[in-house]
Protein backbone atom coordinates (compact mmCIF):
# COMPACT_ATOMS: atom_id res chain seq x y z
CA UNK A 1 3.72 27.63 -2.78
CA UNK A 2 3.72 25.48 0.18
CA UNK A 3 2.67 21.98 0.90
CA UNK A 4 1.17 22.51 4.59
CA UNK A 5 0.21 19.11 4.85
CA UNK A 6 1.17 15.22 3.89
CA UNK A 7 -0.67 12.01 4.21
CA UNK A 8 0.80 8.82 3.76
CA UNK A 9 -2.64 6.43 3.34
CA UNK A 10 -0.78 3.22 2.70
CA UNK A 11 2.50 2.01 3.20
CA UNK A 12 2.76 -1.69 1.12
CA UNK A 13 6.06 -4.01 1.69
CA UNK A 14 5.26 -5.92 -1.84
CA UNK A 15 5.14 -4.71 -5.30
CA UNK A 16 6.25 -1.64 -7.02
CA UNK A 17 3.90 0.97 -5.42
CA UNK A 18 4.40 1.70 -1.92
CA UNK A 19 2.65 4.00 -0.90
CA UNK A 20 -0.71 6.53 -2.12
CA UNK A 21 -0.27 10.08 -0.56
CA UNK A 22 -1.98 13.50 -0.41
CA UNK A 23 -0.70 16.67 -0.20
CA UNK A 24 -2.37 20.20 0.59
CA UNK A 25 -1.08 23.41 -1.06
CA UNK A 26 -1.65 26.34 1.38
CA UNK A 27 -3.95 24.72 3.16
CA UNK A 28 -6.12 25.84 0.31
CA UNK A 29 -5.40 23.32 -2.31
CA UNK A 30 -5.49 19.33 -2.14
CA UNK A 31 -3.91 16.47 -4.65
CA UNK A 32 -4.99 13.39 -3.93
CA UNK A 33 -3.93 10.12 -5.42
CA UNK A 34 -0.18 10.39 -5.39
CA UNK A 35 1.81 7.21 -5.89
CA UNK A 36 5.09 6.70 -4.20
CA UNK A 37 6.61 3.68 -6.80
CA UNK A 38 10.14 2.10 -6.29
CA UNK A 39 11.97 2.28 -10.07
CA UNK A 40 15.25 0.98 -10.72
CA UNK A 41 16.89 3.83 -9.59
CA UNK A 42 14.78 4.26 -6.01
CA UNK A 43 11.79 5.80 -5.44
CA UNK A 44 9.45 8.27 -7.34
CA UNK A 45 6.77 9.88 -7.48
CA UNK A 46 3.79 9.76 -10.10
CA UNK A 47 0.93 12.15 -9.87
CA UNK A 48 -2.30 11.33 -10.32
CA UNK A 49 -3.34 10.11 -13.80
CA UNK A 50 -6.48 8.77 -15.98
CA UNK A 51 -6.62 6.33 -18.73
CA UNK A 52 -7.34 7.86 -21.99
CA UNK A 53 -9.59 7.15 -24.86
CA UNK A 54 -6.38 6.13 -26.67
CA UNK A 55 -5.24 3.97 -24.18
CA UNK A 56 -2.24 6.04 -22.76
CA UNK A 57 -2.33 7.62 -19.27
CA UNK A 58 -2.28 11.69 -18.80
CA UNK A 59 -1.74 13.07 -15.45
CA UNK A 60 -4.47 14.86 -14.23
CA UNK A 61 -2.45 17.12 -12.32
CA UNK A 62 1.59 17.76 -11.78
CA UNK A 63 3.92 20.53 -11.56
CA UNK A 64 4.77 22.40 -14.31
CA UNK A 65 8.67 22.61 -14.37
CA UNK A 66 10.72 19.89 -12.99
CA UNK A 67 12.07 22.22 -9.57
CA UNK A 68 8.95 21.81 -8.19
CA UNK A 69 8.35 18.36 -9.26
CA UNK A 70 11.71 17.44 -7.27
CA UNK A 71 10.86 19.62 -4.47
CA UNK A 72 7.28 17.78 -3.83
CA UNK A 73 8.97 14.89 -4.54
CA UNK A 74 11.38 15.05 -1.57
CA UNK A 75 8.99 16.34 0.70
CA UNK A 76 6.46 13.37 0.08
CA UNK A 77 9.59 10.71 0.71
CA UNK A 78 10.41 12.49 3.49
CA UNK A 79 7.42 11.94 4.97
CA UNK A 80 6.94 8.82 3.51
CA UNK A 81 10.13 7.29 4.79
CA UNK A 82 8.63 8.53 8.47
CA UNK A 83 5.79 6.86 8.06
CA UNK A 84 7.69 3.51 7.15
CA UNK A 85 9.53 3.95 9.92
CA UNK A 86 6.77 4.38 12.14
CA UNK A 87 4.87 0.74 10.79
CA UNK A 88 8.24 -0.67 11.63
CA UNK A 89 8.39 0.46 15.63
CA UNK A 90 4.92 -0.61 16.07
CA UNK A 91 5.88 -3.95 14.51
CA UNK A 92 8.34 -4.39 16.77
């Protein structure tokens, strides 16, 4: 599996979630609705999720073992450090 594509759609300086991404698998495959949050310990990733009838929220889709959770997980900060830095130099 590959993810052939990343895009950073918002990139927020306040709050706890900076940042909703989408990746493509294989350019075959897209997850939308990917939130980059900063924890106590950095950032994270949390996949996309729904409310459920009992009140608790179930991810609609993630990985199923934790290598590839950490391996999507770098790539999107990868890219979504880039993008930060890219809202910076056109600040500036």
């Amino acid at each position: 599996m590959l993810i052939t594509d990343v895009r950073v759609r918002k990139v927020a300086k306040e709050g706890k979630m900076k940042a909703v991404v989408s990746i493509t698998l294989d350019d075959e495959f897209v997850v939308h609705d990917i939130k980059v949050i900063e924890g106590e310990k950095g950032l994270f990733i949390a996949m996309p999720s729904r409310k459920a009838s009992d009140g608790e929220y179930r991810d609609i889709a993630h990985p199923i073992n934790s290598g590839t959770r950490d391996k999507i997980q770098q790539i999107i900060l990868e890219h979504y450090e880039n993008a930060l830095a890219e809202a910076e130099e056109a600040e500036a």
